[in-house]
PDB file of N, CA and C in Angstrom:
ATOM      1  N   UNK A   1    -159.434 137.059 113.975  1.00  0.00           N
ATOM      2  CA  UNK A   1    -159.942 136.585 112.685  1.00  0.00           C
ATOM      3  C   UNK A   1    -161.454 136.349 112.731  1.00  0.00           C
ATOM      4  N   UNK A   2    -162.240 135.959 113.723  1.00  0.00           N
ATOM      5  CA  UNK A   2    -163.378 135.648 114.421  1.00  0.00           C
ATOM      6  C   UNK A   2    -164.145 136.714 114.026  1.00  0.00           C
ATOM      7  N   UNK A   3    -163.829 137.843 114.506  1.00  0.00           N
ATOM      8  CA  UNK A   3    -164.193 139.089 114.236  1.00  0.00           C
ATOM      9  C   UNK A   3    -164.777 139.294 112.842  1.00  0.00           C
ATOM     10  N   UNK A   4    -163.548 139.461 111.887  1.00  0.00           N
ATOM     11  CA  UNK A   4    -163.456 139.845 110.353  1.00  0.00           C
ATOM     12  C   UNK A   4    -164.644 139.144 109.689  1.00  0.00           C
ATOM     13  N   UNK A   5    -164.609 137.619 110.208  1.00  0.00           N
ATOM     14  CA  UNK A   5    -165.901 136.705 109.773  1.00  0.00           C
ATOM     15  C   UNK A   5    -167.237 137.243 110.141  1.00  0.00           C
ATOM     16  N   UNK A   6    -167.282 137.624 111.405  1.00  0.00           N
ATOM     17  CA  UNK A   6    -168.453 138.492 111.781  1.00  0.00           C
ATOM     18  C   UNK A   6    -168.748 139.419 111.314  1.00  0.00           C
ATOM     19  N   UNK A   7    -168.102 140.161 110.957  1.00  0.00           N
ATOM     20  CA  UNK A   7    -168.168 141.503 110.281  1.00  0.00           C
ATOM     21  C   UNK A   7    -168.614 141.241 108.697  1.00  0.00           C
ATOM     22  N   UNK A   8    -167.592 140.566 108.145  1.00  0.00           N
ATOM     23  CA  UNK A   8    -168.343 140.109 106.902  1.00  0.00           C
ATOM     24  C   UNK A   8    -169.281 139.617 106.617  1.00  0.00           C
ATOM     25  N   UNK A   9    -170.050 138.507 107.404  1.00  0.00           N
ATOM     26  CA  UNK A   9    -170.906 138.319 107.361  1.00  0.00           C
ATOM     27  C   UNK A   9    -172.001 139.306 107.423  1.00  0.00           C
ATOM     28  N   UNK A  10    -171.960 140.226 108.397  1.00  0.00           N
ATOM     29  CA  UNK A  10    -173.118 141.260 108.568  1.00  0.00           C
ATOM     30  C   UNK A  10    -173.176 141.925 107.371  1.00  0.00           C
ATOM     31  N   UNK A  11    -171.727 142.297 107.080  1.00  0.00           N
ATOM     32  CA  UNK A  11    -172.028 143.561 105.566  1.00  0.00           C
ATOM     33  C   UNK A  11    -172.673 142.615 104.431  1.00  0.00           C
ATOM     34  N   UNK A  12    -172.286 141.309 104.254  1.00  0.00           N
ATOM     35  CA  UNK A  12    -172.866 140.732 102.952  1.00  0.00           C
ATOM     36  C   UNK A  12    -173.994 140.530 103.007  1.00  0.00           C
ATOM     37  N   UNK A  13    -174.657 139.976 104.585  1.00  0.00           N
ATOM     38  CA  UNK A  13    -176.182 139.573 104.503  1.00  0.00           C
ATOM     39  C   UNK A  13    -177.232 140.863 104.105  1.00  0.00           C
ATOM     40  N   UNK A  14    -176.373 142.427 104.968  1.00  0.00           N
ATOM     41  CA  UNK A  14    -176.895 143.475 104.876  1.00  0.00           C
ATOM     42  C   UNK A  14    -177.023 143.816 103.562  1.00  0.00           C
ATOM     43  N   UNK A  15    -176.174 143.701 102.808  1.00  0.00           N
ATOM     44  CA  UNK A  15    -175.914 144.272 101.437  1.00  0.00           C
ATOM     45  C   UNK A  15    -176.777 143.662 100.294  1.00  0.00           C
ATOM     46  N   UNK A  16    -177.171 141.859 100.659  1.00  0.00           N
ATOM     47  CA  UNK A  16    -178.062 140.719  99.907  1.00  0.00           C
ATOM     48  C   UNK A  16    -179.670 141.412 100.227  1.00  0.00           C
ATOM     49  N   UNK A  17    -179.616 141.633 101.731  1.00  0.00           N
ATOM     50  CA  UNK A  17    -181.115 142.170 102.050  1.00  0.00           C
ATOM     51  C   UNK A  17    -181.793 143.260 101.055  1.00  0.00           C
ATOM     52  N   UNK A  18    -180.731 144.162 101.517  1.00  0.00           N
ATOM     53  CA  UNK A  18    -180.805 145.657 100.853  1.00  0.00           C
ATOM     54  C   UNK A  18    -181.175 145.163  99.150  1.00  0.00           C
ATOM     55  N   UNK A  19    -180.374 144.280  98.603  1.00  0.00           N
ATOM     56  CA  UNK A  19    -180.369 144.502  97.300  1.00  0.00           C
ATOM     57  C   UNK A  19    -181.616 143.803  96.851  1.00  0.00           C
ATOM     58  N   UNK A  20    -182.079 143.387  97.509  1.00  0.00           N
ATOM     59  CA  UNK A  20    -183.595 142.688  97.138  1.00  0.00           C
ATOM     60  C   UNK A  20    -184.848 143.227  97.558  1.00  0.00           C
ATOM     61  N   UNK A  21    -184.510 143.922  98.766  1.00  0.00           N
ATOM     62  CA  UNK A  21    -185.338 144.911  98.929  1.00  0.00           C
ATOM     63  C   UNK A  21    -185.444 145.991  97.827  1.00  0.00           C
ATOM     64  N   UNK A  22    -184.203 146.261  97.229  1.00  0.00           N
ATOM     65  CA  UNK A  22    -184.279 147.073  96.051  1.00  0.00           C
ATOM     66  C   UNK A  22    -185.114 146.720  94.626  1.00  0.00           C
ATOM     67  N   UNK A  23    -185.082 145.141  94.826  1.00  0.00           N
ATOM     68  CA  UNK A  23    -185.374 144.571  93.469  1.00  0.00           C
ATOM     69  C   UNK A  23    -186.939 144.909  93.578  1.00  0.00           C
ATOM     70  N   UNK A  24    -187.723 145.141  94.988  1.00  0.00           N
ATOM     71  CA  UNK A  24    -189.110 144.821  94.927  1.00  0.00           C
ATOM     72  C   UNK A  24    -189.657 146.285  94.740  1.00  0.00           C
ATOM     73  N   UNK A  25    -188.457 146.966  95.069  1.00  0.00           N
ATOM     74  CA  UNK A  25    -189.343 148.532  95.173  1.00  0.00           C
ATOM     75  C   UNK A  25    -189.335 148.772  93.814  1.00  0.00           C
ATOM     76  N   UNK A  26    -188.238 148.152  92.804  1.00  0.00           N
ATOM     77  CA  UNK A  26    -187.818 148.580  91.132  1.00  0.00           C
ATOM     78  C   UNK A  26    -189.439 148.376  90.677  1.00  0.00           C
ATOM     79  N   UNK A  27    -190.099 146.756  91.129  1.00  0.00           N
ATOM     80  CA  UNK A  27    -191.105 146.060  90.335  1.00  0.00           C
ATOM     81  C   UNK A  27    -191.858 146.584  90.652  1.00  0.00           C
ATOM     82  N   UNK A  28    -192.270 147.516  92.089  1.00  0.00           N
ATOM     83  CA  UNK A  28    -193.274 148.126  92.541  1.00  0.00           C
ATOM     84  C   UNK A  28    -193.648 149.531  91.456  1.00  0.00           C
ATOM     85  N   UNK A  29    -192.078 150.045  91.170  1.00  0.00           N
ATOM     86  CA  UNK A  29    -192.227 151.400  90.702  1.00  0.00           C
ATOM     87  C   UNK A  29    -192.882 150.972  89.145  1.00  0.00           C
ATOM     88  N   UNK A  30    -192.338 150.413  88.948  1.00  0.00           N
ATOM     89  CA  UNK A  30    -192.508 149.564  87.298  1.00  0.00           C
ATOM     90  C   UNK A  30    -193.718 149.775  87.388  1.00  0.00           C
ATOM     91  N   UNK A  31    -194.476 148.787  88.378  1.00  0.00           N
ATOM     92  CA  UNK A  31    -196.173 148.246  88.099  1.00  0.00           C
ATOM     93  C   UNK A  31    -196.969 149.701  88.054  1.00  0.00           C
ATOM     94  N   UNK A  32    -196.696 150.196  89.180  1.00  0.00           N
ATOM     95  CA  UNK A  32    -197.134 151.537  89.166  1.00  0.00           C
ATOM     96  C   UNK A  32    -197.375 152.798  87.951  1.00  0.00           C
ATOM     97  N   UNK A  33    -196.171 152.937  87.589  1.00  0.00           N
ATOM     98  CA  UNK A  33    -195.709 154.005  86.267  1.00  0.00           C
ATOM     99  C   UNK A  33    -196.389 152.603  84.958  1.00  0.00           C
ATOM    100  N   UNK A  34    -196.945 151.960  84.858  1.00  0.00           N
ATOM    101  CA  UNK A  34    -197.504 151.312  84.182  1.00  0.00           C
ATOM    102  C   UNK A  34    -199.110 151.476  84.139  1.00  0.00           C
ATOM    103  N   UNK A  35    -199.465 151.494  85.483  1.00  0.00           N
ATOM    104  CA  UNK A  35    -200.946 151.619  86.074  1.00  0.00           C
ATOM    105  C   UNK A  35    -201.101 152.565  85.555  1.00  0.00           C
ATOM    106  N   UNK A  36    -200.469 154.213  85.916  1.00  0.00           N
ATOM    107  CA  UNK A  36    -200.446 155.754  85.595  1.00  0.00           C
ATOM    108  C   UNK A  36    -200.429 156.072  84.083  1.00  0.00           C
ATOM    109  N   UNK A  37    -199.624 155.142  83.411  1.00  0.00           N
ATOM    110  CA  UNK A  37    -199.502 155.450  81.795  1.00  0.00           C
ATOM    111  C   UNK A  37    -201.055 154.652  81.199  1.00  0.00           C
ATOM    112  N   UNK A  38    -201.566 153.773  81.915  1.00  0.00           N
ATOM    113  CA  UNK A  38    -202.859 153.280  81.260  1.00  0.00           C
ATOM    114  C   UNK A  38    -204.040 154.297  81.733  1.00  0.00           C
ATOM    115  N   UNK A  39    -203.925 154.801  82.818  1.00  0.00           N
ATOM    116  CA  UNK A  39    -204.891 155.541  83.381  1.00  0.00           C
ATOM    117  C   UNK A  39    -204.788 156.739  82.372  1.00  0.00           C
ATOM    118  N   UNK A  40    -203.776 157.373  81.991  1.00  0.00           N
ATOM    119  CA  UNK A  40    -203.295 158.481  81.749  1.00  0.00           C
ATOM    120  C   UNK A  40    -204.478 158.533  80.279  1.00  0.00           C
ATOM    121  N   UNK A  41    -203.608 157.239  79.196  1.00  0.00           N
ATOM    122  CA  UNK A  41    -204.579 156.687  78.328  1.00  0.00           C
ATOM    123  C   UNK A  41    -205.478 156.627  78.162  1.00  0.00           C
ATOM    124  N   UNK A  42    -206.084 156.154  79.026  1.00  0.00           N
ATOM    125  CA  UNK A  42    -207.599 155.846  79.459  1.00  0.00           C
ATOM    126  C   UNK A  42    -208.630 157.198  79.534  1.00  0.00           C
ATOM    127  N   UNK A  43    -208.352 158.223  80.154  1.00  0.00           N
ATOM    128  CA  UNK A  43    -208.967 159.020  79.941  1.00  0.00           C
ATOM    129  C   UNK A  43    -208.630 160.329  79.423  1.00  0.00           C
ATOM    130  N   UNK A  44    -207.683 160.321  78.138  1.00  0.00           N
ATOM    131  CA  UNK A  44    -206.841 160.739  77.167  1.00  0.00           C
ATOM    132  C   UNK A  44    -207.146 162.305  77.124  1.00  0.00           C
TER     133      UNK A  44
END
């Protein structure tokens, strides 16, 4: 049973990491494709 706890634990912490790591690359892409659409603008 020791095990199963271990195991779960790894996949959920892995899976919490991952998914927040995801959240920063979303805001990264966001800021970015934001920067590019003003630039784009900018020199029309």
């Amino acid at each position: 049973m020791e095990t199963i706890k271990k195991e779960y634990l790894l996949l959920f912490n892995t899976i919490t990491d991952l998914t927040e790591t995801l959240g920063r690359i979303q805001q990264e892409l966001q800021a970015v494709q934001r920067e590019a659409e003003e630039l784009f603008l900018r020199e029309g």
